[in-house]
C-alpha atoms as a PDB file:
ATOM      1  CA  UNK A   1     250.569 -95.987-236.471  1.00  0.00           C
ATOM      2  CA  UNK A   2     253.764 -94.879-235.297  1.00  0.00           C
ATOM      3  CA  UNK A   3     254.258 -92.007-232.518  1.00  0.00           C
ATOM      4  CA  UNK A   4     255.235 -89.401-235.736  1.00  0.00           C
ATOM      5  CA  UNK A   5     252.021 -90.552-237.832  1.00  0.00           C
ATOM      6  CA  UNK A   6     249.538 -90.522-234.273  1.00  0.00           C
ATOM      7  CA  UNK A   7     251.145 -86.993-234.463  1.00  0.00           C
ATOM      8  CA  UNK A   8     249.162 -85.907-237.715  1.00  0.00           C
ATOM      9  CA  UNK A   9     246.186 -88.197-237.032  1.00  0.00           C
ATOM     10  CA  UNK A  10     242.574 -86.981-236.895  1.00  0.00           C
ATOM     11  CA  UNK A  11     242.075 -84.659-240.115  1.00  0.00           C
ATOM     12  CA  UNK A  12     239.215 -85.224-241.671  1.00  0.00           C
ATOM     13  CA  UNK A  13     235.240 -85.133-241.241  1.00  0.00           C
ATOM     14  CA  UNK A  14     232.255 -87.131-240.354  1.00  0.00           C
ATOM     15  CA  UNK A  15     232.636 -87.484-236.366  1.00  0.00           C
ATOM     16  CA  UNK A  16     229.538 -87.259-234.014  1.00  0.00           C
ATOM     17  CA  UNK A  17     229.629 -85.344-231.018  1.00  0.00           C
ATOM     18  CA  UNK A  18     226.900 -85.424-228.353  1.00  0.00           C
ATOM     19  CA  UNK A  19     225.583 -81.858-227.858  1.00  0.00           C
ATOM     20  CA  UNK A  20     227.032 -80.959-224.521  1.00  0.00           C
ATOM     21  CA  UNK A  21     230.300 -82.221-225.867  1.00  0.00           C
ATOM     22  CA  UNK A  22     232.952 -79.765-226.789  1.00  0.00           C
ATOM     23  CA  UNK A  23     235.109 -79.820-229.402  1.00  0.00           C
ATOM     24  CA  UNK A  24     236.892 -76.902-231.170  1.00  0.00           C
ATOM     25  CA  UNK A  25     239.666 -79.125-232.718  1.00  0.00           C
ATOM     26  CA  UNK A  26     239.613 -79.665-236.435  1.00  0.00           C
ATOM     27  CA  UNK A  27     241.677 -82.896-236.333  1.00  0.00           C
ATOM     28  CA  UNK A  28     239.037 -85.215-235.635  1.00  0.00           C
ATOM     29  CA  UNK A  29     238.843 -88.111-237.417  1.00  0.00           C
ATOM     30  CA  UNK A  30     235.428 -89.734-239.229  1.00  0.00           C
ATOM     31  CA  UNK A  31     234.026 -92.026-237.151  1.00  0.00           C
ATOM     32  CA  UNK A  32     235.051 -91.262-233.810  1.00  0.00           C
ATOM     33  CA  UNK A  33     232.457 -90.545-231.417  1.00  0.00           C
ATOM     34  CA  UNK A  34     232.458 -87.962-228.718  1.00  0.00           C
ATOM     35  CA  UNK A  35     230.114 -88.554-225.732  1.00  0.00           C
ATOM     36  CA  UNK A  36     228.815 -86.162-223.121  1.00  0.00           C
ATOM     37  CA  UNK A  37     230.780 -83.099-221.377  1.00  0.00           C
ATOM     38  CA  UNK A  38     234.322 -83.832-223.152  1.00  0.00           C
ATOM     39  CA  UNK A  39     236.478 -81.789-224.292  1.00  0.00           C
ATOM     40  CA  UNK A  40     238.524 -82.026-227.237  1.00  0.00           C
ATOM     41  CA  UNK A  41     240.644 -78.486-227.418  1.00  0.00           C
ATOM     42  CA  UNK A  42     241.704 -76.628-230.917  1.00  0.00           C
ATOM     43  CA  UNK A  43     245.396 -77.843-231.515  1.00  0.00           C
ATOM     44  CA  UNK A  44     244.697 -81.998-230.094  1.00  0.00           C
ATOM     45  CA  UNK A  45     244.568 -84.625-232.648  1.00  0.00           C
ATOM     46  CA  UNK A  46     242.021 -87.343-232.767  1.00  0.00           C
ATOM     47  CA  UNK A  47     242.073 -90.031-235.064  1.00  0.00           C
ATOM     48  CA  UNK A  48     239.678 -92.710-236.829  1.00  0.00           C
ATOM     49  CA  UNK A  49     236.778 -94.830-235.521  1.00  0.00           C
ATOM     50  CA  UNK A  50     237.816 -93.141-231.863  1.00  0.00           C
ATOM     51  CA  UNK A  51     235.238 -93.520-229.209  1.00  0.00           C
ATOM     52  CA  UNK A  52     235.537 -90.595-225.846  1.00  0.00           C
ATOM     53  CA  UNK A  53     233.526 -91.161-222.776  1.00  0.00           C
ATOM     54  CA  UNK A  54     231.740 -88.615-220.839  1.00  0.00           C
ATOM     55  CA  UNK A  55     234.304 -86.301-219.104  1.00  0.00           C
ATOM     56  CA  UNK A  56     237.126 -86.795-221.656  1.00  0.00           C
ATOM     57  CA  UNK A  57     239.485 -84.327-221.795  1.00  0.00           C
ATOM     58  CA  UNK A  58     242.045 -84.312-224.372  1.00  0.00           C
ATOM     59  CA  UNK A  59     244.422 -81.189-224.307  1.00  0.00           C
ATOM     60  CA  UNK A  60     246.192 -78.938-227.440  1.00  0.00           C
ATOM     61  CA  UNK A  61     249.203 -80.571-228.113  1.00  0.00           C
ATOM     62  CA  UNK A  62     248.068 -84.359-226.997  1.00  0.00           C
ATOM     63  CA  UNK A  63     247.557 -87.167-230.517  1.00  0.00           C
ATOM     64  CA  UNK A  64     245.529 -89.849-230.022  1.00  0.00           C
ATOM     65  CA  UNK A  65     245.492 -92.656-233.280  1.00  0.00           C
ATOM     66  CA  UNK A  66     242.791 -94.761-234.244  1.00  0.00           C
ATOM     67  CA  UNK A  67     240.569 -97.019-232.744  1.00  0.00           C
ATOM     68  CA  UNK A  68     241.336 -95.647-229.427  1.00  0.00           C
ATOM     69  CA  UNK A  69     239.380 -96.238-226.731  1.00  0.00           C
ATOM     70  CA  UNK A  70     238.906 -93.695-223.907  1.00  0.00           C
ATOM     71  CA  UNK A  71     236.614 -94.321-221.276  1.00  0.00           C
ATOM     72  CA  UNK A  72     234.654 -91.622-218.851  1.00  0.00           C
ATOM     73  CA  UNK A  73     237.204 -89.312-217.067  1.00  0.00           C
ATOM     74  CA  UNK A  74     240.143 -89.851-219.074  1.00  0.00           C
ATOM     75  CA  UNK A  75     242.495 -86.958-218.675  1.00  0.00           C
ATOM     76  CA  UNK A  76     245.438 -86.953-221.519  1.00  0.00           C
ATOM     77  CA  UNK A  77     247.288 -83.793-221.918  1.00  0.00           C
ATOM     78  CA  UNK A  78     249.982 -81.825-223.719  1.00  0.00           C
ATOM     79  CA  UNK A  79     252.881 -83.713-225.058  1.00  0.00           C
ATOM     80  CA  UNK A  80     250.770 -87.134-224.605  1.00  0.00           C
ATOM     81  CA  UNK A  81     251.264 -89.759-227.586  1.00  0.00           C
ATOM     82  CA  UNK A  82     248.432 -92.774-227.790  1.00  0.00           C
ATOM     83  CA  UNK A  83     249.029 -95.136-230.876  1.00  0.00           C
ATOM     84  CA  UNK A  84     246.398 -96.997-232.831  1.00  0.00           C
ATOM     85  CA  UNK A  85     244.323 -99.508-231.154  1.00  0.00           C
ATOM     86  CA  UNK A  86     244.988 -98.413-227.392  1.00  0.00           C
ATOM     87  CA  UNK A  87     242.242 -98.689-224.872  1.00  0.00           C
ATOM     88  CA  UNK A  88     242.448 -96.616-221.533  1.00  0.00           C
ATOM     89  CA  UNK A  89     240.157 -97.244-218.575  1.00  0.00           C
ATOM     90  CA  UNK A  90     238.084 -94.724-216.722  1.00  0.00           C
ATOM     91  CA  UNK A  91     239.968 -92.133-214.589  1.00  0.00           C
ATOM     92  CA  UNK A  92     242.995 -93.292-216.125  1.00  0.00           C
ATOM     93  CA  UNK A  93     245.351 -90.009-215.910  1.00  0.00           C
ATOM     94  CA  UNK A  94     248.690 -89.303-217.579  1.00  0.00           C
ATOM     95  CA  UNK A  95     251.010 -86.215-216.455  1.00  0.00           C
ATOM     96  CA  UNK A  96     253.460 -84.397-218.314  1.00  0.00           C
ATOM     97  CA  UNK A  97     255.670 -82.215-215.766  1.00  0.00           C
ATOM     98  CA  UNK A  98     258.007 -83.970-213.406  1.00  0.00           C
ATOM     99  CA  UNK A  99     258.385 -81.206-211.133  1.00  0.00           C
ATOM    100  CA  UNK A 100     254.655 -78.965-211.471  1.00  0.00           C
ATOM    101  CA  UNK A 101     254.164 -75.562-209.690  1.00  0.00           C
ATOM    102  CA  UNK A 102     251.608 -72.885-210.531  1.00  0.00           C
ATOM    103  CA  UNK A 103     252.869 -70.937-213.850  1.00  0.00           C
ATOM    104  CA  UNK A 104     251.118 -68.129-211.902  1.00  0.00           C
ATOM    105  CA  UNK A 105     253.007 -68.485-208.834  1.00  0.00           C
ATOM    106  CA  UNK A 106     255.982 -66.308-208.054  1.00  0.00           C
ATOM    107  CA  UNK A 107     258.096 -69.445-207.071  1.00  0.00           C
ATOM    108  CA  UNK A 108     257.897 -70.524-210.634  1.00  0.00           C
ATOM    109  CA  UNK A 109     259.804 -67.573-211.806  1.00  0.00           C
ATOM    110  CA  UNK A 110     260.648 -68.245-215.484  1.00  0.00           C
ATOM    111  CA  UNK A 111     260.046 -71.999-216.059  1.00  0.00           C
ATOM    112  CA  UNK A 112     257.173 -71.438-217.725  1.00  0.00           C
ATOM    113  CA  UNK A 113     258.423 -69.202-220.315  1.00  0.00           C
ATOM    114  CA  UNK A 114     259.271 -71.788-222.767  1.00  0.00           C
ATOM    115  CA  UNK A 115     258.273 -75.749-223.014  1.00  0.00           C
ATOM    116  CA  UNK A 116     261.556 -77.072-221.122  1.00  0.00           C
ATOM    117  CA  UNK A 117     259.599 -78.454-218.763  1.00  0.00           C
ATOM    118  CA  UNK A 118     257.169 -80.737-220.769  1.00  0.00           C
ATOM    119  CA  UNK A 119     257.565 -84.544-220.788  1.00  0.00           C
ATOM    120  CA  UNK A 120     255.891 -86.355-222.544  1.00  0.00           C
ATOM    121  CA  UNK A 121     254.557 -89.882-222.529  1.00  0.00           C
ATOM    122  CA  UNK A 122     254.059 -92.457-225.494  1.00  0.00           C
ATOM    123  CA  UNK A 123     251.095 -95.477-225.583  1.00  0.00           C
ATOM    124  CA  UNK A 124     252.268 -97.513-228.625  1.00  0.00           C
ATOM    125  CA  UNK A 125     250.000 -99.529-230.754  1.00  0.00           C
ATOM    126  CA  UNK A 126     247.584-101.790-229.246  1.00  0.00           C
ATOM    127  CA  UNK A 127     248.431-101.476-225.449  1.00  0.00           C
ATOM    128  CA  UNK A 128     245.439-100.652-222.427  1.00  0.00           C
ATOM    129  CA  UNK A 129     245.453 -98.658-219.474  1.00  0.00           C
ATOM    130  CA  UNK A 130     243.243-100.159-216.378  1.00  0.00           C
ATOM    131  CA  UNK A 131     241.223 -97.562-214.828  1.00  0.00           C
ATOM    132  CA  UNK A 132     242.595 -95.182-211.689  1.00  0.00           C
ATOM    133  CA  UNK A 133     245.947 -95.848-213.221  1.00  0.00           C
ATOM    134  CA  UNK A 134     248.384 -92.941-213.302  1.00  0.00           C
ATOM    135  CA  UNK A 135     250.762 -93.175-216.011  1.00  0.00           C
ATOM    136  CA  UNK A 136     253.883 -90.676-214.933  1.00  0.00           C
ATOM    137  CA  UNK A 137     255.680 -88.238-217.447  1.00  0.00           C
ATOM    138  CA  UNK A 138     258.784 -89.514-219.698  1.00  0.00           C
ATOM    139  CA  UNK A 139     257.926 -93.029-219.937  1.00  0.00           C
ATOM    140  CA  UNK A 140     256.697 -95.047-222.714  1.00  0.00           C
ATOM    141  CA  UNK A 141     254.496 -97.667-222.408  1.00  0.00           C
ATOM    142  CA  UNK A 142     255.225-101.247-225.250  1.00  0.00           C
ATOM    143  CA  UNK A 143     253.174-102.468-227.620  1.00  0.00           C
ATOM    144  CA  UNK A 144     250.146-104.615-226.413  1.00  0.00           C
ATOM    145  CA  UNK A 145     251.024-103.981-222.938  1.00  0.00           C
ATOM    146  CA  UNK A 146     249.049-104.096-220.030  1.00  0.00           C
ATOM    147  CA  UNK A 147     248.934-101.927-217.104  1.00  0.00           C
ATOM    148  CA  UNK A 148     246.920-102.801-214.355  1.00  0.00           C
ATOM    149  CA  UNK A 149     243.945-101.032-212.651  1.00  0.00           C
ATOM    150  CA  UNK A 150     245.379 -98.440-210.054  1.00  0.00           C
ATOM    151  CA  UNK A 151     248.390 -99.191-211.133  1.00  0.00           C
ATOM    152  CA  UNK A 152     251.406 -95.728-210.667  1.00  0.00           C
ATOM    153  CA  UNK A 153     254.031 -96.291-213.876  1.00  0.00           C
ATOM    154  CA  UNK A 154     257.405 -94.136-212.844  1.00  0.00           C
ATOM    155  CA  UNK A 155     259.168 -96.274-215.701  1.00  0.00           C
ATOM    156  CA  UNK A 156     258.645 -97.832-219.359  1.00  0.00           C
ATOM    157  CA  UNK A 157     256.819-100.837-219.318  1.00  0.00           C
ATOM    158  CA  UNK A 158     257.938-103.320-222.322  1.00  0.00           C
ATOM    159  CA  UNK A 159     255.590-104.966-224.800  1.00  0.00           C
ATOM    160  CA  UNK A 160     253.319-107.358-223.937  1.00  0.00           C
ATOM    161  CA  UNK A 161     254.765-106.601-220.069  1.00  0.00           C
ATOM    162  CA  UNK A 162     251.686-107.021-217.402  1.00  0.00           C
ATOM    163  CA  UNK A 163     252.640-104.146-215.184  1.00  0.00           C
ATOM    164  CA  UNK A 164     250.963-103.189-211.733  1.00  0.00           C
ATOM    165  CA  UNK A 165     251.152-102.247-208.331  1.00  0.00           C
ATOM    166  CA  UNK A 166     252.354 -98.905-206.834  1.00  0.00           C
ATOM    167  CA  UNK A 167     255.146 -98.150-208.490  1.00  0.00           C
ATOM    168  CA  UNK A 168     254.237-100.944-210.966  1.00  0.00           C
ATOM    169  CA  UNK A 169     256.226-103.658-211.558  1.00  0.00           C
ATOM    170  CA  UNK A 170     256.400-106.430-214.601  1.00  0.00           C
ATOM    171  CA  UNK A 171     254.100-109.534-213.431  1.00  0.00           C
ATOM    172  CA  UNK A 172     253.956-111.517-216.083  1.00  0.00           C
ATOM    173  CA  UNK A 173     253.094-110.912-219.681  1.00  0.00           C
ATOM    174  CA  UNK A 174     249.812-110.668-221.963  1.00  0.00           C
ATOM    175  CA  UNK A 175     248.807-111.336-225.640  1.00  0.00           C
ATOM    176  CA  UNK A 176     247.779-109.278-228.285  1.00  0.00           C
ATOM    177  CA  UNK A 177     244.596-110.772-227.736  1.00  0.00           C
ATOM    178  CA  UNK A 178     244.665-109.806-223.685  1.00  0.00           C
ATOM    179  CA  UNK A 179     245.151-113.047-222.027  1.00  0.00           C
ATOM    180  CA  UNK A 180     247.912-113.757-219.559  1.00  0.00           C
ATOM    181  CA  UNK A 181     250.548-115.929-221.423  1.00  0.00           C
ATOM    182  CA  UNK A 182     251.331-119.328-220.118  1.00  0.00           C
ATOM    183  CA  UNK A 183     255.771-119.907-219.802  1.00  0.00           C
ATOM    184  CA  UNK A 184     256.909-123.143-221.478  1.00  0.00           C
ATOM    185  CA  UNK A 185     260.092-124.774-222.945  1.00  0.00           C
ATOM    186  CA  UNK A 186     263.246-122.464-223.223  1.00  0.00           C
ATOM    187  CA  UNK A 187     261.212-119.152-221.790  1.00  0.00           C
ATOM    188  CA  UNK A 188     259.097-119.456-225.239  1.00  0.00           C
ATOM    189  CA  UNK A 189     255.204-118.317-224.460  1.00  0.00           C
ATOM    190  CA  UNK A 190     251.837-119.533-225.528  1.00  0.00           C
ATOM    191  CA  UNK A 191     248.688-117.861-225.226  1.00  0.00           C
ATOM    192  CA  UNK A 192     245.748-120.172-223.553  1.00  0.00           C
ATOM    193  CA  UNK A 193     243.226-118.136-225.603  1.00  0.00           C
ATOM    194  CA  UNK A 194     243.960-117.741-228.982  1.00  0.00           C
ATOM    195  CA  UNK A 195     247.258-119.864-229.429  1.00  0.00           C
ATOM    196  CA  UNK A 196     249.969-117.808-230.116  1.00  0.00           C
ATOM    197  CA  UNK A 197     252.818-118.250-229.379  1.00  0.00           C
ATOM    198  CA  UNK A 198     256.104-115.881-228.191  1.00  0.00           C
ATOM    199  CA  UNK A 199     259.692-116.342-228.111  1.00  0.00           C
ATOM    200  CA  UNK A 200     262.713-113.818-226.300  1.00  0.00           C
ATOM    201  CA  UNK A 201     264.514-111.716-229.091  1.00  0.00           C
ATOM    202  CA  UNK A 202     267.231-109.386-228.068  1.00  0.00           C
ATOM    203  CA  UNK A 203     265.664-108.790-224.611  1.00  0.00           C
ATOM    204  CA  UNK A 204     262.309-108.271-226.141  1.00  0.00           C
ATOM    205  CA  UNK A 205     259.089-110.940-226.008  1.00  0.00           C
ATOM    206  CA  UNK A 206     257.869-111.092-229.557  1.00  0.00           C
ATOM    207  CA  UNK A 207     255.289-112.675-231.533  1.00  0.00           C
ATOM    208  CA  UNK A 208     256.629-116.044-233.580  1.00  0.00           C
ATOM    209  CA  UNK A 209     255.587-116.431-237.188  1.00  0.00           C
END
């Protein structure tokens, strides 16, 4: 699912929710499953075959595709994009203002009066999110890439890119199945795990036919 489609994901029917769960959204799509104390609010998007641990909390304005995967304490707010297939680890947290004061302070003044300020982040398709990692606002994060656990992203991490540290940094690179990819002849990749293989188009890693 593309970031436009993840945008319209969730309507539909047939979704469980436990009963101390809350969820006033109507864009919640059949199958997903919504475990204790989270919080879906009216205006977020949920899609198919979802599963939300306890403490989820998934603002208006944030699309999450299918077969997502959020685990216990997951925070993803306004203006926050997660494609099919993603999995984020527990206490994972994105952000979505670069420069955050109180809309109730007086400092603010008027920079809450509008949405200049929002930023938001995209997870594309099939990518996972180790837990305690803090994913900043205005980056995007590549297909089937990996960020490790603890990990503070301040930029976009490529596809298939193994980021981590604090700020994280590109270690090496993963395969759509998860395992670290092994560097052979002429920068071309293999996977120890499942066999496939990668080659470098146009600056990007991408899977060979």
């Amino acid at each position: 699912m593309t970031a436009e489609a993840a945008k319209g994901a969730g309507r539909g029917a047939g979704h469980w929710a436990h009963p101390t769960a809350l969820v006033e959204s109507r864009e919640v799509g059949e199958g997903t499953r919504v475990w204790a104390f989270a919080h879906v609010m009216e205006g977020a998007r949920v899609g198919r075959n979802c599963n939300l641990g306890e403490h989820v909390f998934v603002e208006r304005g944030a699309a999450v595709g299918d077969n997502v995967t959020l685990k216990n304490n997951v925070q993803v707010w306004e203006g926050v994009t997660i494609e099919d297939d993603v999995f984020v680890g527990p206490s994972a947290v994105f952000t979505n203002d670069r420069h955050p004061r109180s809309p109730r302070a007086e400092a603010a003044g008027a920079r809450y009066d509008g949405k200049d300020w929002l930023e938001g982040v995209t997870v594309r398709r099939g990518a996972s999110i180790g837990a305690n990692a803090t994913i900043m606002c205005g980056v995007e994060i590549g297909m089937y890439a990996m960020v490790g656990a603890g990990a503070v992203v301040t930029r976009a991490v490529p596809a298939h890119a193994l980021a981590v540290g604090c700020p994280a940094r590109v270690a090496g690179h993963v395969c759509r199945c998860g395992q670290t990819l092994r560097e052979g002849d002429n920068g071309a990749q293999a996977c120890p795990a499942c066999a496939r293989r990668y080659v470098w188009s146009g600056g990007d890693l991408v899977e060979r036919d």
